[in-house]
PDB file of N, CA and C in Angstrom:
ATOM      1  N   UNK A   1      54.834 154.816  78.730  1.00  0.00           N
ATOM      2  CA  UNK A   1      55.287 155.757  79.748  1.00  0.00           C
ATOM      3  C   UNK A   1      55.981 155.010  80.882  1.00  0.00           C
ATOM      4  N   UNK A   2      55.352 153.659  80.848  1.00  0.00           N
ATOM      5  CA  UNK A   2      55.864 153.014  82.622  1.00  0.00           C
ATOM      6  C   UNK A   2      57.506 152.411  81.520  1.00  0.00           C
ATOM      7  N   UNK A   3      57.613 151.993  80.691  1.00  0.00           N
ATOM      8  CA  UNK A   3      58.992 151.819  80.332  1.00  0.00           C
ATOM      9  C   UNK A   3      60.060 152.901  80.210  1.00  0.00           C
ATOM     10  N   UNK A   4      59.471 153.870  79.871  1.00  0.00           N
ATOM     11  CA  UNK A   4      60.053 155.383  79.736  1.00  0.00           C
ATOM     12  C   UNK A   4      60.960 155.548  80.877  1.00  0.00           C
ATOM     13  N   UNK A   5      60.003 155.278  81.785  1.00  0.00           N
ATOM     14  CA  UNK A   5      60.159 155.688  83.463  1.00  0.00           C
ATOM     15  C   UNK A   5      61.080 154.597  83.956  1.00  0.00           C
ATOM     16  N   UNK A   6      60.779 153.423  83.918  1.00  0.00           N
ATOM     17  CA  UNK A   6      62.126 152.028  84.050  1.00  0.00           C
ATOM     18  C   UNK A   6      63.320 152.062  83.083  1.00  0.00           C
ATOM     19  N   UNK A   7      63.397 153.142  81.876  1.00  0.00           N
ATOM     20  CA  UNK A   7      64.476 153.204  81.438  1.00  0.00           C
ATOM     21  C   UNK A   7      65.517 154.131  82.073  1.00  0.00           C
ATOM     22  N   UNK A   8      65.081 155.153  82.728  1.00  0.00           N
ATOM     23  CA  UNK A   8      65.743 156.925  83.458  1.00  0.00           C
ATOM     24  C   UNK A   8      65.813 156.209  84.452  1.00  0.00           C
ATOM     25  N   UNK A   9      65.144 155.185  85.151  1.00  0.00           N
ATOM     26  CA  UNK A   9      65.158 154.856  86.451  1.00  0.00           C
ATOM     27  C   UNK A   9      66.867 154.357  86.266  1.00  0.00           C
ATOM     28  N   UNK A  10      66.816 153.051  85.320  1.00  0.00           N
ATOM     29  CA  UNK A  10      68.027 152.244  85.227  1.00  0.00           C
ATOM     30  C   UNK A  10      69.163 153.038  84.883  1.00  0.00           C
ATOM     31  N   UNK A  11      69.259 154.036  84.147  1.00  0.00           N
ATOM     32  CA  UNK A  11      70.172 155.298  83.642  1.00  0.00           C
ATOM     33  C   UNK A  11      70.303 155.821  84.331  1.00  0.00           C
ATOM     34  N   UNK A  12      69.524 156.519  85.998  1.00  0.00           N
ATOM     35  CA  UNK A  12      70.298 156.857  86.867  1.00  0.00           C
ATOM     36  C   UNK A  12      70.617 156.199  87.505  1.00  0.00           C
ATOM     37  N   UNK A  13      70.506 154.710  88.123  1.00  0.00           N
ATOM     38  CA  UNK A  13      71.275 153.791  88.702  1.00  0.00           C
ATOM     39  C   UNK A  13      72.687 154.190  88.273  1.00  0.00           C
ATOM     40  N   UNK A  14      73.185 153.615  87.085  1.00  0.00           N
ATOM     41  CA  UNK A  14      74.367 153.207  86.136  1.00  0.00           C
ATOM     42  C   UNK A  14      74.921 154.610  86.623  1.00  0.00           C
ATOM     43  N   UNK A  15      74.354 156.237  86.349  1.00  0.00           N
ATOM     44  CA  UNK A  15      74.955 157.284  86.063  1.00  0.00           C
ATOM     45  C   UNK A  15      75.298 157.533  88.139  1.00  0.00           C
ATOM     46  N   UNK A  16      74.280 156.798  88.864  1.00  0.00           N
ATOM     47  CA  UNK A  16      74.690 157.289  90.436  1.00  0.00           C
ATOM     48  C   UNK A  16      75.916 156.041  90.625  1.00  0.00           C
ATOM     49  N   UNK A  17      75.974 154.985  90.083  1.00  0.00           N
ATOM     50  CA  UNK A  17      76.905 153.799  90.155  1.00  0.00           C
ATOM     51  C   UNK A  17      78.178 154.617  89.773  1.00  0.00           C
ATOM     52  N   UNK A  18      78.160 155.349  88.524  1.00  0.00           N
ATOM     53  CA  UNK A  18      80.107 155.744  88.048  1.00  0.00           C
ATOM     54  C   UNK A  18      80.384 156.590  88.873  1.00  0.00           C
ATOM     55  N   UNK A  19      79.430 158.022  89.130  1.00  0.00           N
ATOM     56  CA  UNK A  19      80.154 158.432  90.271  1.00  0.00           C
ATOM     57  C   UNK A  19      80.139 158.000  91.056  1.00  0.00           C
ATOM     58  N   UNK A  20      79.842 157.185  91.630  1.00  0.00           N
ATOM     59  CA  UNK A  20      80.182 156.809  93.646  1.00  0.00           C
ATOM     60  C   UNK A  20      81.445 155.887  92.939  1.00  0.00           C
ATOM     61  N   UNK A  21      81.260 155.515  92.063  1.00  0.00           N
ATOM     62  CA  UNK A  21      83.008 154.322  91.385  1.00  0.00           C
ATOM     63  C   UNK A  21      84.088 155.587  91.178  1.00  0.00           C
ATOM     64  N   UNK A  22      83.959 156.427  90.694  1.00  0.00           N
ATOM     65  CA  UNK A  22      84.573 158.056  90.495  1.00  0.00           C
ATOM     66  C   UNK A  22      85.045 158.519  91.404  1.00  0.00           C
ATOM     67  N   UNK A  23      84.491 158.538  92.504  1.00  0.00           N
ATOM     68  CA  UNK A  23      84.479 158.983  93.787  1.00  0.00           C
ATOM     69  C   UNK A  23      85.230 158.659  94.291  1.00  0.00           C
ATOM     70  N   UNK A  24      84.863 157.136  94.933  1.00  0.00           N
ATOM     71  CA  UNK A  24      85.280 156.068  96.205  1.00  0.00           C
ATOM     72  C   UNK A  24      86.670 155.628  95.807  1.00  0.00           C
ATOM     73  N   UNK A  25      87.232 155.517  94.455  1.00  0.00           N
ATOM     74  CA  UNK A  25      87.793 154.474  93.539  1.00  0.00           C
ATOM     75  C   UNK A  25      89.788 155.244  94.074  1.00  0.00           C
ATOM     76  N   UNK A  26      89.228 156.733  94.308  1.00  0.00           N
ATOM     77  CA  UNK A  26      90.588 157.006  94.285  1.00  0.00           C
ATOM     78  C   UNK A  26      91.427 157.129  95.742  1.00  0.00           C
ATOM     79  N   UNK A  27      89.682 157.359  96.769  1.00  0.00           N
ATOM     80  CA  UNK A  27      89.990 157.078  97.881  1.00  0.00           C
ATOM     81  C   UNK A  27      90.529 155.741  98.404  1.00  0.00           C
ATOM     82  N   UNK A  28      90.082 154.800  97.513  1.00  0.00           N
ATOM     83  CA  UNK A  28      90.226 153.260  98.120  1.00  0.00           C
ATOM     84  C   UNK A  28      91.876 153.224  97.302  1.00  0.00           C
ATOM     85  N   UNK A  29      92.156 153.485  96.537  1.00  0.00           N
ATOM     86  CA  UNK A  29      93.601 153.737  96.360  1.00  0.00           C
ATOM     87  C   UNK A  29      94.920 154.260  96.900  1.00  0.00           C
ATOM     88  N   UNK A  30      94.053 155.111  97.320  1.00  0.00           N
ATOM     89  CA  UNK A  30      94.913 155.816  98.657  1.00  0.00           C
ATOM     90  C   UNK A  30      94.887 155.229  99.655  1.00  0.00           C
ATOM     91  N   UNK A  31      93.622 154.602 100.340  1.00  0.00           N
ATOM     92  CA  UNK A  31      93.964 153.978 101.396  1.00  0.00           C
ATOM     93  C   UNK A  31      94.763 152.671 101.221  1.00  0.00           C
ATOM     94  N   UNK A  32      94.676 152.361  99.919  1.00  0.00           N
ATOM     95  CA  UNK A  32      95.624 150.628  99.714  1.00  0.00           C
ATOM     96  C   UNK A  32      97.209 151.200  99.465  1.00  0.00           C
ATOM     97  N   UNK A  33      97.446 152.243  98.633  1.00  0.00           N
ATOM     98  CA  UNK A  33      98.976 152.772  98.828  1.00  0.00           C
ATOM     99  C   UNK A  33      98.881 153.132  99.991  1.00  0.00           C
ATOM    100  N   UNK A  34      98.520 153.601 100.953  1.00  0.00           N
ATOM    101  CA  UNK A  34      99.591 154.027 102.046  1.00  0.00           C
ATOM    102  C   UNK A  34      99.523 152.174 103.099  1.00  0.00           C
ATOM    103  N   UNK A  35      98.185 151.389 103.154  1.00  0.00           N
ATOM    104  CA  UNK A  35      98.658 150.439 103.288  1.00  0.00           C
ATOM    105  C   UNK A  35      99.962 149.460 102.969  1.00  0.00           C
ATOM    106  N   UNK A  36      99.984 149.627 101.523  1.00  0.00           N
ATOM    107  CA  UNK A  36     101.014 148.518 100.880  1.00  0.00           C
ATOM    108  C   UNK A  36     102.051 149.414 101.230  1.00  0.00           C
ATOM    109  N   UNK A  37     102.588 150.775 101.451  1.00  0.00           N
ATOM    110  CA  UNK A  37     104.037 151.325 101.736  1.00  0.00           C
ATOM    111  C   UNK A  37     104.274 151.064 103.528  1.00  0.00           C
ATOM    112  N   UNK A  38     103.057 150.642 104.478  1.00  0.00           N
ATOM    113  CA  UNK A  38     103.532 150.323 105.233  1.00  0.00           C
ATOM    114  C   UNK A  38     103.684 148.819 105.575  1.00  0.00           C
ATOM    115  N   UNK A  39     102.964 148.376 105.049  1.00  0.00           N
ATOM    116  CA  UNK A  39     103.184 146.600 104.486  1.00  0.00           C
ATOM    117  C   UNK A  39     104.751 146.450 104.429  1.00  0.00           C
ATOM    118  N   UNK A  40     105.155 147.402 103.518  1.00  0.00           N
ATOM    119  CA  UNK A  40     106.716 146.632 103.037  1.00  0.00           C
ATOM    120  C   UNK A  40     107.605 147.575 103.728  1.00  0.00           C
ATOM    121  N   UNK A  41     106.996 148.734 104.249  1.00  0.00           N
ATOM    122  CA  UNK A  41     108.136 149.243 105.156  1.00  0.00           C
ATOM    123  C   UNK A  41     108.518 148.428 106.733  1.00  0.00           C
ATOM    124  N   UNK A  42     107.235 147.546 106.897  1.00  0.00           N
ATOM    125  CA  UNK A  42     107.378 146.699 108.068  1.00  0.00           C
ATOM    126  C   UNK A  42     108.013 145.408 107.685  1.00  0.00           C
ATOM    127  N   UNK A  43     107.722 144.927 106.393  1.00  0.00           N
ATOM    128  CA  UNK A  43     108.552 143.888 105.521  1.00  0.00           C
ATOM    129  C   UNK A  43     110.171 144.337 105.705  1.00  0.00           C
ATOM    130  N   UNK A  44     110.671 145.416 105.779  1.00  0.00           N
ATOM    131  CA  UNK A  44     112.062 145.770 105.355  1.00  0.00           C
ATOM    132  C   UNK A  44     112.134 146.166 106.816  1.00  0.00           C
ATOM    133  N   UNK A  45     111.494 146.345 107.779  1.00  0.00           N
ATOM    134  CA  UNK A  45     112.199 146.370 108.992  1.00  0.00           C
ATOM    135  C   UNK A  45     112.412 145.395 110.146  1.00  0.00           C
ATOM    136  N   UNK A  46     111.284 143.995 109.647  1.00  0.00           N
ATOM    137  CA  UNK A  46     111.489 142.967 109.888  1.00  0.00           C
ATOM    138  C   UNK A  46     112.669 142.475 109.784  1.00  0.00           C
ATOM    139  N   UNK A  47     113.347 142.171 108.275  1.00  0.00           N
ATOM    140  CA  UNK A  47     114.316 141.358 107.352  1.00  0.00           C
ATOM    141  C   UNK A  47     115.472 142.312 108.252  1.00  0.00           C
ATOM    142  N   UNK A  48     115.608 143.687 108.533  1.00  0.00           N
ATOM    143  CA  UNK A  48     116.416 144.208 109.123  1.00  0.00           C
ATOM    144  C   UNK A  48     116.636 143.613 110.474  1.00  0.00           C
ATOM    145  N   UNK A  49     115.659 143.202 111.186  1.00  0.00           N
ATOM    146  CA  UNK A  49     115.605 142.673 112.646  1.00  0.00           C
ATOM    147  C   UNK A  49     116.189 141.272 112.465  1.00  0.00           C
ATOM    148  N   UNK A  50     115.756 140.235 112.162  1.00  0.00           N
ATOM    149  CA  UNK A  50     116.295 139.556 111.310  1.00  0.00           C
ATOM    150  C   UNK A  50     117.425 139.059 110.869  1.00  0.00           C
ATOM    151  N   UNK A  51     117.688 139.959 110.410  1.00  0.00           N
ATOM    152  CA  UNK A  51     120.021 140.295 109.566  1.00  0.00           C
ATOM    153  C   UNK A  51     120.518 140.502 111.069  1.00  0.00           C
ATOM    154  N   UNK A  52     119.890 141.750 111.956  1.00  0.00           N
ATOM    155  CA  UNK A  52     121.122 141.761 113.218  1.00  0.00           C
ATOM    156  C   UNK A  52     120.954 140.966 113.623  1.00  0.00           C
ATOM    157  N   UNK A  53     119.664 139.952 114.083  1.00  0.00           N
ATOM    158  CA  UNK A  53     120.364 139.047 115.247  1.00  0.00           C
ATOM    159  C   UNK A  53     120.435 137.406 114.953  1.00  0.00           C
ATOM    160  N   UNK A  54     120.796 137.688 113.075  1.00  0.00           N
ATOM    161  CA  UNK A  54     121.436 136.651 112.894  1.00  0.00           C
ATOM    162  C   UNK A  54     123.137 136.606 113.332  1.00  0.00           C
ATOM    163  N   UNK A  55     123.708 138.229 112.964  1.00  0.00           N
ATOM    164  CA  UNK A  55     124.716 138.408 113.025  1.00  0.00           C
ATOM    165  C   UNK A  55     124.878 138.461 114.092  1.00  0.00           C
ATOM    166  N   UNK A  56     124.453 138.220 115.497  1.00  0.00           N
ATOM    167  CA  UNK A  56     124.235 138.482 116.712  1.00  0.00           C
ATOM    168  C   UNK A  56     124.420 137.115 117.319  1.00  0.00           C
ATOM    169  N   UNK A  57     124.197 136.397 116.596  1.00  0.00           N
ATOM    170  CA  UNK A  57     123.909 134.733 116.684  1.00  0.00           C
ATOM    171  C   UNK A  57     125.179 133.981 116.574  1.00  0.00           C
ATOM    172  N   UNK A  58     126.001 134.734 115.295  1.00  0.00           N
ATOM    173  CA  UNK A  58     126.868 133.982 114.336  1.00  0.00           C
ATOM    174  C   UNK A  58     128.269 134.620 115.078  1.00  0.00           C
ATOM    175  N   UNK A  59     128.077 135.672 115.396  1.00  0.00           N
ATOM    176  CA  UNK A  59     129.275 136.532 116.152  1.00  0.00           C
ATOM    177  C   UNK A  59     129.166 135.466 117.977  1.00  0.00           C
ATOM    178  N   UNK A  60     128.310 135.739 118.474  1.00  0.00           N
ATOM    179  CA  UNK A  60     128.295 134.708 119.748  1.00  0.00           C
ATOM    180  C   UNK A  60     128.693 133.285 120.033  1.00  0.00           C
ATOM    181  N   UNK A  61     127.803 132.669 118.516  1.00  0.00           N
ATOM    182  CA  UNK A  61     128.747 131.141 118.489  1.00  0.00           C
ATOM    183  C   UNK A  61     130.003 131.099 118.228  1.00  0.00           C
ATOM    184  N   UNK A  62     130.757 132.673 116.909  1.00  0.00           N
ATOM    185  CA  UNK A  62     132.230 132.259 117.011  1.00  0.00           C
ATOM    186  C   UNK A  62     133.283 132.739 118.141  1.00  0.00           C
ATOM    187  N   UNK A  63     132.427 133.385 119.575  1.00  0.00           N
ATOM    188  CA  UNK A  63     133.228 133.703 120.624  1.00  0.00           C
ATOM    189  C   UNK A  63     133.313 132.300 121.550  1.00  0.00           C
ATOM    190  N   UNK A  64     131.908 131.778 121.346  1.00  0.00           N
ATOM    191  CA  UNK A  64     132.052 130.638 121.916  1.00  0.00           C
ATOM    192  C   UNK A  64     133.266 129.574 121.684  1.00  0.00           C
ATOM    193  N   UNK A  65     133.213 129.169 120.246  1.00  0.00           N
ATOM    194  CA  UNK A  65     133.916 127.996 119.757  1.00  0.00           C
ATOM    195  C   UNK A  65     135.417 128.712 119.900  1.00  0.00           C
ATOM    196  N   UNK A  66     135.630 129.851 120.068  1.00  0.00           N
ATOM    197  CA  UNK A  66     136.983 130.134 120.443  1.00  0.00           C
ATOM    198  C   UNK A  66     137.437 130.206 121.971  1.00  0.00           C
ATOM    199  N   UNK A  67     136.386 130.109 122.965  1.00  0.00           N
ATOM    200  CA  UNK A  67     136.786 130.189 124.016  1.00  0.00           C
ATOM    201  C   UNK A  67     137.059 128.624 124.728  1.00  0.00           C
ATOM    202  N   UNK A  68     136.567 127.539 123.409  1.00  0.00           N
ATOM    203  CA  UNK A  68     136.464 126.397 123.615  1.00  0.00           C
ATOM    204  C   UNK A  68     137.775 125.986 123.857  1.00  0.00           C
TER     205      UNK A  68
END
């Protein structure tokens, strides 16, 4: 009987373990996609910051070297 009882015990572990994995699994997905889309939307607005004031850089030195 006491193994009976340590077997249902361990079977609802496992069976309370998949759902809370069932559960949690799609929330934690969601919270990592909307992370990773703002990850790389700040990635792509960086590289944008970036590009202008390289061109910002490259346009200034060639006003310079012409005013030379």
């Amino acid at each position: 009987m006491k193994d009976a009882r340590n077997v249902l015990r361990i079977i609802g572990m496992i069976l309370l373990g998949v759902f809370v994995f069932a559960v949690v699994l799609p929330l934690v997905l969601k919270v990592v996609g909307i992370t990773l889309v703002f990850i790389i939307g700040l990635a792509v607005l960086l590289i944008k910051v970036a590009v202008t004031l390289a061109i910002a850089y490259l346009v200034l030195v060639g006003i310079r070297a012409l005013l030379r």
